[in-house]
N, C-alpha and C. Protein backbone atom coordinates (compact mmCIF):
# COMPACT_ATOMS: atom_id res chain seq x y z
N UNK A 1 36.67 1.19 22.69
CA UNK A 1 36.53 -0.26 22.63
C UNK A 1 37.74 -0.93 21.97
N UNK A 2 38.81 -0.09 21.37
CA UNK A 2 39.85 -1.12 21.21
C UNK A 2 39.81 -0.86 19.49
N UNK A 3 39.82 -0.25 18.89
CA UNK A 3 38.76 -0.31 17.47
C UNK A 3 37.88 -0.68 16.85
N UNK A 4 37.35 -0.47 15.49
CA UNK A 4 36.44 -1.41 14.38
C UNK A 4 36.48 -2.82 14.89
N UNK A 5 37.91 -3.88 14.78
CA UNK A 5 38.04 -4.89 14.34
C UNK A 5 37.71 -5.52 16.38
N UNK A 6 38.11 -4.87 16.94
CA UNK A 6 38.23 -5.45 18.28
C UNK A 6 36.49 -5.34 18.73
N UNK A 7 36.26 -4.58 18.68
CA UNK A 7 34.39 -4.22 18.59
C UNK A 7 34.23 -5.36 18.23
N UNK A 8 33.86 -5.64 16.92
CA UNK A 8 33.04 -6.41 16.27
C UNK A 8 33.49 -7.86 16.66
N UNK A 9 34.48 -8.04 17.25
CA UNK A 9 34.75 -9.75 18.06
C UNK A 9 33.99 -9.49 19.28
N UNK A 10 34.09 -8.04 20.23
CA UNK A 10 33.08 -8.57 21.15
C UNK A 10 32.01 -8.46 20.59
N UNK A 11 31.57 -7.91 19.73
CA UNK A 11 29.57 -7.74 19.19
C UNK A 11 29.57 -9.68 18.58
N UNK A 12 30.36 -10.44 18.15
CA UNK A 12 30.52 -11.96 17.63
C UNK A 12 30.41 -12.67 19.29
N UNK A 13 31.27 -12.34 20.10
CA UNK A 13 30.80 -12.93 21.25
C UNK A 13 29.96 -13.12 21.74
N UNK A 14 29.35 -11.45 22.18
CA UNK A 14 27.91 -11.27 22.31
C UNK A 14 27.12 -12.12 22.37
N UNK A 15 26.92 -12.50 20.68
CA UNK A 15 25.64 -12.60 20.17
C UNK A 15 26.00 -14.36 20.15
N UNK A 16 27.49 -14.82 20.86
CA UNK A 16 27.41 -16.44 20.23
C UNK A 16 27.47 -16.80 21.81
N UNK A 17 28.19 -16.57 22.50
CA UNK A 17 28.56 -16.93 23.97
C UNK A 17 27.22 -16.85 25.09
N UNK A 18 27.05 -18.33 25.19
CA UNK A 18 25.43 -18.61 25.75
C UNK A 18 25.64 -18.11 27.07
N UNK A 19 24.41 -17.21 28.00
CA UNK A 19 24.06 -16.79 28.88
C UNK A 19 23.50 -17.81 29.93
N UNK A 20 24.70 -17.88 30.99
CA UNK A 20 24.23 -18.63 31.79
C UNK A 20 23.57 -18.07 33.05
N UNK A 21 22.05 -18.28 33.51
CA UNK A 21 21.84 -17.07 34.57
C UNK A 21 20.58 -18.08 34.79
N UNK A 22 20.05 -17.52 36.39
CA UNK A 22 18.76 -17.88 36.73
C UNK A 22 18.16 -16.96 37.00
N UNK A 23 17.91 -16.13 35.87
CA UNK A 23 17.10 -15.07 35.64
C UNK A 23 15.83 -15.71 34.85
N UNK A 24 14.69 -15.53 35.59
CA UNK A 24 13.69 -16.25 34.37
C UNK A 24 13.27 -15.51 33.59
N UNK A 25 13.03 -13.76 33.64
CA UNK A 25 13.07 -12.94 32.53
C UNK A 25 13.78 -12.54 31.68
N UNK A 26 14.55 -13.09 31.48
CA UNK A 26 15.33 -13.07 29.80
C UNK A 26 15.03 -13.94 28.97
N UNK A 27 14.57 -13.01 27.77
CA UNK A 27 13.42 -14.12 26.39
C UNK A 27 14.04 -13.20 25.78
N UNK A 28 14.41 -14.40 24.79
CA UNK A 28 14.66 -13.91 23.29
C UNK A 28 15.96 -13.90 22.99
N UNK A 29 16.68 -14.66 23.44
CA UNK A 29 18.53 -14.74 23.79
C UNK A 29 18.99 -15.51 22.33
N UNK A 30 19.60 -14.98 22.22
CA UNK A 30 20.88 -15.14 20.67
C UNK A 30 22.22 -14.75 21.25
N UNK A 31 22.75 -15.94 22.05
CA UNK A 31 23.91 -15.81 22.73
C UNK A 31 23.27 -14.64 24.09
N UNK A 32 24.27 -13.61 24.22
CA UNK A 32 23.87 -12.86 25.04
C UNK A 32 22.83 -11.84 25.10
N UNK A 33 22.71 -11.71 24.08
CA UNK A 33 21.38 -10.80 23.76
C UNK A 33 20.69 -10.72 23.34
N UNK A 34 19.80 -9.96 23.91
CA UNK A 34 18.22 -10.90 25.13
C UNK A 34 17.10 -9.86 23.87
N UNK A 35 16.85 -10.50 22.94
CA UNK A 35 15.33 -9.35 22.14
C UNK A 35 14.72 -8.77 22.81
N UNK A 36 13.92 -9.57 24.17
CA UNK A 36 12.75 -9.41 24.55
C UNK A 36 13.28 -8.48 26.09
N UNK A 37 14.65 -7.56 25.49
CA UNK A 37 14.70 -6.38 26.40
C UNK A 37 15.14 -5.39 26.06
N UNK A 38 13.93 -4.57 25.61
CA UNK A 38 13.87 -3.53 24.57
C UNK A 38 15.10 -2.79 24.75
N UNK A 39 15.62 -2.74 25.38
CA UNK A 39 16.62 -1.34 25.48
C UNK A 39 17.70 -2.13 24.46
N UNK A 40 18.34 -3.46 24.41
CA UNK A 40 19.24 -4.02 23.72
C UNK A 40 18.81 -3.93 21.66
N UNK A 41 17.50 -3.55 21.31
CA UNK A 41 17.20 -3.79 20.01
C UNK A 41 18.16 -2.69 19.04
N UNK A 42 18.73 -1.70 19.83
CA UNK A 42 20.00 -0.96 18.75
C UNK A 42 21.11 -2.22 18.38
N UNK A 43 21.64 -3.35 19.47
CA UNK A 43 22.89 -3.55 19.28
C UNK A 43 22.91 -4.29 18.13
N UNK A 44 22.07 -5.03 17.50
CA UNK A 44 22.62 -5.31 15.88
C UNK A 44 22.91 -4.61 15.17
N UNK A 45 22.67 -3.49 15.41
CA UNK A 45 22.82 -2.61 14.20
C UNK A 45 24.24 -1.33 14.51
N UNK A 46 25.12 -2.01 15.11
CA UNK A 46 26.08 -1.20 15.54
C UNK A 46 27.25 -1.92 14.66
N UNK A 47 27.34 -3.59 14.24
CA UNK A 47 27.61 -4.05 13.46
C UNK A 47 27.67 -3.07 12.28
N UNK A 48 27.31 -2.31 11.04
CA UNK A 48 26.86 -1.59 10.77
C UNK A 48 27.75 -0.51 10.91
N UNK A 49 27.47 -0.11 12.04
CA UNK A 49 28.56 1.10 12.40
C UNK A 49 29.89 1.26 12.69
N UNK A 50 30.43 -0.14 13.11
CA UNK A 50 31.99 -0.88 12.99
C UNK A 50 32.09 -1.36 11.21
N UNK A 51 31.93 -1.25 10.05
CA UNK A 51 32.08 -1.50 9.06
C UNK A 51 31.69 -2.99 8.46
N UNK A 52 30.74 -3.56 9.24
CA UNK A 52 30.10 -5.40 8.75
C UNK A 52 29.18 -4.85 8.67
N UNK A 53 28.36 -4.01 7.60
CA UNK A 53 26.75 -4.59 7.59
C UNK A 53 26.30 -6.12 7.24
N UNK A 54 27.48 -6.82 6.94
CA UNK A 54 26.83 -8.14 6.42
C UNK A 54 26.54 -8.47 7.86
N UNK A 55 27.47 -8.57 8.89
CA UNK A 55 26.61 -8.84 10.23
C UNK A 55 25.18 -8.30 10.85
N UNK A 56 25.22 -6.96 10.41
CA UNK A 56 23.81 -6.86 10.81
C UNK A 56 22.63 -6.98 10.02
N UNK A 57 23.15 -8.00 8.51
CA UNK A 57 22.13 -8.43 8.01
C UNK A 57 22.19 -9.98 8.91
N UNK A 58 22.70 -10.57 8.90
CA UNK A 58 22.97 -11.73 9.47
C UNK A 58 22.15 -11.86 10.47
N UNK A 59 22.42 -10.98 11.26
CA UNK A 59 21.61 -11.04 12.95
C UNK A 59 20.22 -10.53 12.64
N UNK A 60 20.25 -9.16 11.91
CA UNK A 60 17.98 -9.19 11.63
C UNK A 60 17.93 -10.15 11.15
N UNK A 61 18.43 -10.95 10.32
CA UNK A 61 17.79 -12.25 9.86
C UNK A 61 17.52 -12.81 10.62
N UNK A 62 18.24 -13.62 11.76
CA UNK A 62 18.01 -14.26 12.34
C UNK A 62 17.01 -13.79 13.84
N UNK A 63 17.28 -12.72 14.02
CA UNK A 63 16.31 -12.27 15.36
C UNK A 63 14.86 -12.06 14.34
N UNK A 64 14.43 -12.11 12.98
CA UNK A 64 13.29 -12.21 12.52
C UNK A 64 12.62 -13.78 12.76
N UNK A 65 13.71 -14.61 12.00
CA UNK A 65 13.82 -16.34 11.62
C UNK A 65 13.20 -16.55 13.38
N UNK A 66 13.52 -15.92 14.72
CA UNK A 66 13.48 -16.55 15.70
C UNK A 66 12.72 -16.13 16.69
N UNK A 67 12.48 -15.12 16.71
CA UNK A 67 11.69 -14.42 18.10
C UNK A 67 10.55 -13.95 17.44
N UNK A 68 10.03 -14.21 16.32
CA UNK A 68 8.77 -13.50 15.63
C UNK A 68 8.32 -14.64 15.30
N UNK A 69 6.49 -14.81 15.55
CA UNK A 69 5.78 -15.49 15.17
C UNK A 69 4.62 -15.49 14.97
N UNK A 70 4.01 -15.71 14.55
CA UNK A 70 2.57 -15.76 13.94
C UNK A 70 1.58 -16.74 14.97
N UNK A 71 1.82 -16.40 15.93
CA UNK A 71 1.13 -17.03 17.47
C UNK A 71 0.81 -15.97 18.29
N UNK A 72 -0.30 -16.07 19.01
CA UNK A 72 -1.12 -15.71 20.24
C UNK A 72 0.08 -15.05 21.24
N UNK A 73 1.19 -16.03 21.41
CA UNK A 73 2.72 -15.77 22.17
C UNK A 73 3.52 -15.41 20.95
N UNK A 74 3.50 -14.92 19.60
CA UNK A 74 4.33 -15.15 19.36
C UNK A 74 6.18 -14.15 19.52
N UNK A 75 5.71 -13.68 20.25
CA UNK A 75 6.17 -12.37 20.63
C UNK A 75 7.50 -13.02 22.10
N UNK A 76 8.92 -12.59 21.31
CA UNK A 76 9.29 -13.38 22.82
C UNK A 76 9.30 -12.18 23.96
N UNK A 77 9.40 -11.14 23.80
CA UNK A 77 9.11 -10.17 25.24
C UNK A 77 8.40 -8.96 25.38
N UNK A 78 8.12 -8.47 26.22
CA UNK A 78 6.69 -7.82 26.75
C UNK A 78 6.70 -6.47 25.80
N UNK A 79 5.75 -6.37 24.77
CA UNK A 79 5.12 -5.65 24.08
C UNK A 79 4.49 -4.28 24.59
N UNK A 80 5.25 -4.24 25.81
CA UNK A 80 3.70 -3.49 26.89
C UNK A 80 4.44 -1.60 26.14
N UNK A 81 4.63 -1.15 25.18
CA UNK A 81 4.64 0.08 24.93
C UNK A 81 4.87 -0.01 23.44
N UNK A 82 5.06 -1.10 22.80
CA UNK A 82 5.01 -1.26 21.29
C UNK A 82 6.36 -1.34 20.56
N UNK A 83 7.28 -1.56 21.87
CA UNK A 83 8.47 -1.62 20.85
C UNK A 83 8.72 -2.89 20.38
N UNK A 84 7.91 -3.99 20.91
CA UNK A 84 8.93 -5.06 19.85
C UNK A 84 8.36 -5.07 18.87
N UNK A 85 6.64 -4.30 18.76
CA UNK A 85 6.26 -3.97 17.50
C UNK A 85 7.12 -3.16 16.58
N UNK A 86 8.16 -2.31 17.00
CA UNK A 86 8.29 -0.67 16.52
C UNK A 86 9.53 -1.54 15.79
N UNK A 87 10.51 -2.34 16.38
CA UNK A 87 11.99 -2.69 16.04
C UNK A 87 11.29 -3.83 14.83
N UNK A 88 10.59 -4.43 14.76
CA UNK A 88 9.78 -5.35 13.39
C UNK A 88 9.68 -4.58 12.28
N UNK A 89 8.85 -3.49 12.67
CA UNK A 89 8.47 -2.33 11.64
C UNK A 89 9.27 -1.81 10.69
N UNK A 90 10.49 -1.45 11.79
CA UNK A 90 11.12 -0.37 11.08
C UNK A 90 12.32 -1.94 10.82
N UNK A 91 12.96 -2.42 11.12
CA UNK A 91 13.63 -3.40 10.68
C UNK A 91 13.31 -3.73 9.68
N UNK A 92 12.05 -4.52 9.66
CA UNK A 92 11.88 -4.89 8.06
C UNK A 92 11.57 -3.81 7.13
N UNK A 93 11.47 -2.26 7.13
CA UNK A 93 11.96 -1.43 6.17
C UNK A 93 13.34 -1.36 5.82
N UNK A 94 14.21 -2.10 6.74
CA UNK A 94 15.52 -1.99 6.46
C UNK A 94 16.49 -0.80 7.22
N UNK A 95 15.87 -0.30 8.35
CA UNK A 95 16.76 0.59 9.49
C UNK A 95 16.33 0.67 10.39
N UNK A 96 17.22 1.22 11.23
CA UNK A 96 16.25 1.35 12.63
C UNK A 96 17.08 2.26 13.75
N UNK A 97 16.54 3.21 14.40
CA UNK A 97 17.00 4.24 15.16
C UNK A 97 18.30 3.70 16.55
N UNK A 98 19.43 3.66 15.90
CA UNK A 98 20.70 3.75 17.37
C UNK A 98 20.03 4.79 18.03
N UNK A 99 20.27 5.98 17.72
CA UNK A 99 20.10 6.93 18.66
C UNK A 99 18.98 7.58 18.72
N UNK A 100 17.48 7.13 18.93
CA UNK A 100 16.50 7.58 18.22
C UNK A 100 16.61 9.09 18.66
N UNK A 101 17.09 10.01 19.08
CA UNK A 101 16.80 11.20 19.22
C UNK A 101 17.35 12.26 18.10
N UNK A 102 18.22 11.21 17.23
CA UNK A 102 19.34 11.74 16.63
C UNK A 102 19.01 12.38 15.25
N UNK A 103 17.82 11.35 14.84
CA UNK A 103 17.91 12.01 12.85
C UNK A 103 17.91 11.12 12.72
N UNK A 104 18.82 10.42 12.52
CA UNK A 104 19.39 9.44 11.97
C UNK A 104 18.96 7.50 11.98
N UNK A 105 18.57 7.00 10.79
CA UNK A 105 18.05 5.32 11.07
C UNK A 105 19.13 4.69 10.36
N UNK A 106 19.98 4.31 11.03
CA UNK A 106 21.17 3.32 10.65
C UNK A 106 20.62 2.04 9.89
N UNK A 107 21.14 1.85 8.85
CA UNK A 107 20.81 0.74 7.65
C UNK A 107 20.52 -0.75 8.16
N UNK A 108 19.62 -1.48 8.02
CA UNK A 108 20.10 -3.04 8.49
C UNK A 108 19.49 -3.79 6.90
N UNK A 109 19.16 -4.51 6.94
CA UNK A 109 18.77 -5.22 5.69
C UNK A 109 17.10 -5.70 5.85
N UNK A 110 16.18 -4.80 4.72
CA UNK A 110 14.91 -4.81 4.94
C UNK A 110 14.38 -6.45 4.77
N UNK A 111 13.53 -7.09 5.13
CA UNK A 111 13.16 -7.79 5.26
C UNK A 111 11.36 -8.50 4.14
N UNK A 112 11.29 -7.37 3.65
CA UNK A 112 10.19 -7.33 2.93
C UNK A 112 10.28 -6.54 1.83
N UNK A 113 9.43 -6.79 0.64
CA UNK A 113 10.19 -6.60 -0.60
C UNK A 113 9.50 -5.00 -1.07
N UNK A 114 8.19 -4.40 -0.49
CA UNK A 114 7.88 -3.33 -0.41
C UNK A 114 7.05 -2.66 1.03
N UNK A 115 7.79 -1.19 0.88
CA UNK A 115 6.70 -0.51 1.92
C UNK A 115 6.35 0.81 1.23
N UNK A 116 5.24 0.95 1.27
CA UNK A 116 4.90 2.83 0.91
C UNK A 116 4.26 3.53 2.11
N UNK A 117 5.16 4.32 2.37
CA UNK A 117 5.04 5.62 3.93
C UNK A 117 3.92 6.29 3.51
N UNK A 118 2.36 6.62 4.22
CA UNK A 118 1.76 7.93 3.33
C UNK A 118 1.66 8.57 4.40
N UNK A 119 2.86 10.01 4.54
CA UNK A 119 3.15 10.26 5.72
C UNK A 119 2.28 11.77 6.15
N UNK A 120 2.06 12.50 6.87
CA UNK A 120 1.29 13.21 7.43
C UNK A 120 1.17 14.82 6.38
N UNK A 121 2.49 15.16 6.39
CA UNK A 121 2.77 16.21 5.08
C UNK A 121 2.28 15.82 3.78
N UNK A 122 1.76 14.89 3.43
CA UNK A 122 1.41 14.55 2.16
C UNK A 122 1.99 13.80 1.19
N UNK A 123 3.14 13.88 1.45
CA UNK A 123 4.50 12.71 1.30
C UNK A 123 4.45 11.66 0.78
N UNK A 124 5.15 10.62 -0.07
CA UNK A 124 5.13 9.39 0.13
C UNK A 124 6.49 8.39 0.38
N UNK A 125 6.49 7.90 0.99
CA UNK A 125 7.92 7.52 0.84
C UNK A 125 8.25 6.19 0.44
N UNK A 126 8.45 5.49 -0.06
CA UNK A 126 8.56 4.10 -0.63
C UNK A 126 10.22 3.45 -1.03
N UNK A 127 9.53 2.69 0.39
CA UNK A 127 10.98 1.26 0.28
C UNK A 127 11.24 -0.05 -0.27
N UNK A 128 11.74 -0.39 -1.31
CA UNK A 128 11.69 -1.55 -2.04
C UNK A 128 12.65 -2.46 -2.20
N UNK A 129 13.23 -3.48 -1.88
CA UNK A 129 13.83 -4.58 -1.59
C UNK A 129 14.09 -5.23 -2.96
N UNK A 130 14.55 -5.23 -3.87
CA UNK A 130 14.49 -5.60 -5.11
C UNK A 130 15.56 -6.87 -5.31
N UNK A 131 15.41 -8.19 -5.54
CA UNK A 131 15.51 -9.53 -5.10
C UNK A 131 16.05 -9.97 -3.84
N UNK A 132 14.80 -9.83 -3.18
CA UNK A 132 15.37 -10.05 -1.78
C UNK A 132 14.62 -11.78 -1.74
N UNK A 133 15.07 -12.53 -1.02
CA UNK A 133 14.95 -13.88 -0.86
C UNK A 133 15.51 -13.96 0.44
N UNK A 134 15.24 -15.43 0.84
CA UNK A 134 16.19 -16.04 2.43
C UNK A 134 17.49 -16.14 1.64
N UNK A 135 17.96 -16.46 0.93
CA UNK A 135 19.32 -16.21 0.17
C UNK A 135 19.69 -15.09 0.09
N UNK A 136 19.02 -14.00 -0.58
CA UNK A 136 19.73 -12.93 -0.71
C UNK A 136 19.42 -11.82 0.29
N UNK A 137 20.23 -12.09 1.38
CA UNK A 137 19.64 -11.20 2.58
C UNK A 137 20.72 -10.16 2.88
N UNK A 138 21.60 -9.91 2.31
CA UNK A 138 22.70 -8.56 2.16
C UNK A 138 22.32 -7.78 1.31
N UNK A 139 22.51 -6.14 1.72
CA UNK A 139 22.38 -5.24 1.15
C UNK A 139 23.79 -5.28 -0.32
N UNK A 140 23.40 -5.09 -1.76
CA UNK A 140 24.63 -5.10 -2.15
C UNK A 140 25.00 -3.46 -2.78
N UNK A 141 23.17 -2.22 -2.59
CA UNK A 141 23.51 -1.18 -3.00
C UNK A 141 22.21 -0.48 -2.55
N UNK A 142 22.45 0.39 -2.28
CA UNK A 142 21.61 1.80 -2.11
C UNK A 142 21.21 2.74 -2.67
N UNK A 143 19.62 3.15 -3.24
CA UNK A 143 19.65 4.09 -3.71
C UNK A 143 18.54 4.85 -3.30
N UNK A 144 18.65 6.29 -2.95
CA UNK A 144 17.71 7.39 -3.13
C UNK A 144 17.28 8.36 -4.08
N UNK A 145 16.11 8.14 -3.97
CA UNK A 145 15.32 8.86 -5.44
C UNK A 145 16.66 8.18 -6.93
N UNK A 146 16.84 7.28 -7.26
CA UNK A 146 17.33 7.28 -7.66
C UNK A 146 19.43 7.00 -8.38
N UNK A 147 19.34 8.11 -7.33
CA UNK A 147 21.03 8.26 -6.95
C UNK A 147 21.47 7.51 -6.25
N UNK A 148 22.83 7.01 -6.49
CA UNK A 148 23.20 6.38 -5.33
C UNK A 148 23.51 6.75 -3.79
N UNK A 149 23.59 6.25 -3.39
CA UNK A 149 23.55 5.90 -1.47
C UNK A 149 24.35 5.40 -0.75
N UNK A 150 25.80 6.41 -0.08
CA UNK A 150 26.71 5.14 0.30
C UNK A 150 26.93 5.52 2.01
N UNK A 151 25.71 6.19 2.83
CA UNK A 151 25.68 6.28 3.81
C UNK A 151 25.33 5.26 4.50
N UNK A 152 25.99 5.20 5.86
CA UNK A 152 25.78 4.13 6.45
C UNK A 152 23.83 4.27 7.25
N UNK A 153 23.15 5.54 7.20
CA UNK A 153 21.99 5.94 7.27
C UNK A 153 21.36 6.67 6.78
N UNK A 154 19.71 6.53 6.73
CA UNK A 154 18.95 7.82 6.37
C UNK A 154 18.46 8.77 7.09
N UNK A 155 18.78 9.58 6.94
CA UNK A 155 17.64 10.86 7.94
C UNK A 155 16.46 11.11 7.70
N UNK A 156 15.73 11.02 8.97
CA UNK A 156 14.28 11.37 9.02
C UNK A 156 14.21 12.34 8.22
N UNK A 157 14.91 13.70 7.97
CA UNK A 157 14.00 14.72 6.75
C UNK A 157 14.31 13.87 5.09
N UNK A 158 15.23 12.95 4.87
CA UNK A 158 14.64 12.76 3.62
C UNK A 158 13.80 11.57 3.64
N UNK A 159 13.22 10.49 4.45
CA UNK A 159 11.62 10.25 4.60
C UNK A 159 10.77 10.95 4.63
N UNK A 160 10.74 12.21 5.30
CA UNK A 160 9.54 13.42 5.62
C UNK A 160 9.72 14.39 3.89
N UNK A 161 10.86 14.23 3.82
CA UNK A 161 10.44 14.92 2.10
C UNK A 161 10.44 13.86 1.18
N UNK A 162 9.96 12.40 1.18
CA UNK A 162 9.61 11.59 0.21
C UNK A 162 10.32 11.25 -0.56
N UNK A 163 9.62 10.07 -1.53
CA UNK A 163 11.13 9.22 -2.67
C UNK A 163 11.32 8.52 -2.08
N UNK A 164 11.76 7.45 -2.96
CA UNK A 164 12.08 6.18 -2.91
C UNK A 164 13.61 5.72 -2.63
N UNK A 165 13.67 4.45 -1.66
CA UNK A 165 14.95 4.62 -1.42
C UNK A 165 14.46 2.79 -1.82
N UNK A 166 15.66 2.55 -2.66
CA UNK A 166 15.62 0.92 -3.12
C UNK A 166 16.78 0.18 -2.51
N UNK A 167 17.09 -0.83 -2.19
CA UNK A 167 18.07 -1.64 -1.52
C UNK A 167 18.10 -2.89 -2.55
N UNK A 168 19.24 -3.15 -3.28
CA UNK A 168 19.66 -4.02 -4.10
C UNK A 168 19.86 -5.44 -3.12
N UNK A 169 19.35 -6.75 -3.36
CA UNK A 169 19.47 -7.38 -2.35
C UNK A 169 20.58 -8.62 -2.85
N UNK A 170 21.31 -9.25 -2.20
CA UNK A 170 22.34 -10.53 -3.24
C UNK A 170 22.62 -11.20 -2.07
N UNK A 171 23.59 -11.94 -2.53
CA UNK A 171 24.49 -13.27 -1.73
C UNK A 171 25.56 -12.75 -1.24
């Protein structure tokens, strides 16, 4: 793609450069990309993987602020296998699977100030957002069990072996 810096102007395009089409199934558009078509719910979080997580706090913010609602519709696209449930879920824990086959849940910025996993092994896993506000919606630090955290993700085995992973939240 040209590098880091050339990426992340087209991922800014993307998401600003309005879609002109007479397609009537595209819901959920933030510039070019469309929420409410599941296969697109990795690309915020690739931001992230070009070196801006502040962008892909930026954008869950706003694909939360906009396509989620507390309505009958509030859902902007078809739910029919649970993923726009699944990308809510795990978003507002604060990651969410690029490659779900991989291990790996690339960081975005959790959205809620606690979750506790009580996972099948007996486990617990607990995610905590510690001053998170509509202001303070950037990650400013990471920690597991404790220690610090300067991966850009977590792996499913340290959710499946439990502990707490906290996300420092700021301006």
């Amino acid at each position: 793609m040209g590098g880091e810096d050339f990426f992340v102007s087209r991922l800014d395009t993307f998401f600003t450069l309005e879609l002109v089409t007479a397609q009537a199934d595209v819901t959920g558009l933030i510039g070019q990309y469309a929420h409410g078509n599941e296969p697109s719910h990795h690309v915020a979080y690739l931001y992230r993987l070009a070196g801006h997580p502040d962008k892909t706090a930026e954008i869950v913010r706003q694909i939360f602020d906009t396509q989620y609602k507390p309505l009958p519709d509030g859902l902007c696209g078809n739910d029919d296998c649970g993923q726009m449930s699944a990308w809510y879920m795990l978003s507002a824990m604060g990651f969410y699977p690029v490659d779900p086959v991989g291990g790996k849940y690339v960081f975005g910025a959790p959205q809620m100030p606690k979750f506790t996993l009580h996972l099948t092994n007996g486990n617990t896993f607990t995610i905590e957002a510690k001053n998170l506000s509509k202001e303070n919606l950037y990650v400013k630090s990471i920690t597991l069990n404790g220690k610090p955290y300067d991966k850009d993700y977590i792996e499913h085995q340290d959710i499946v072996n439990g502990g707490t992973l906290v996300f420092e939240m700021g301006k």
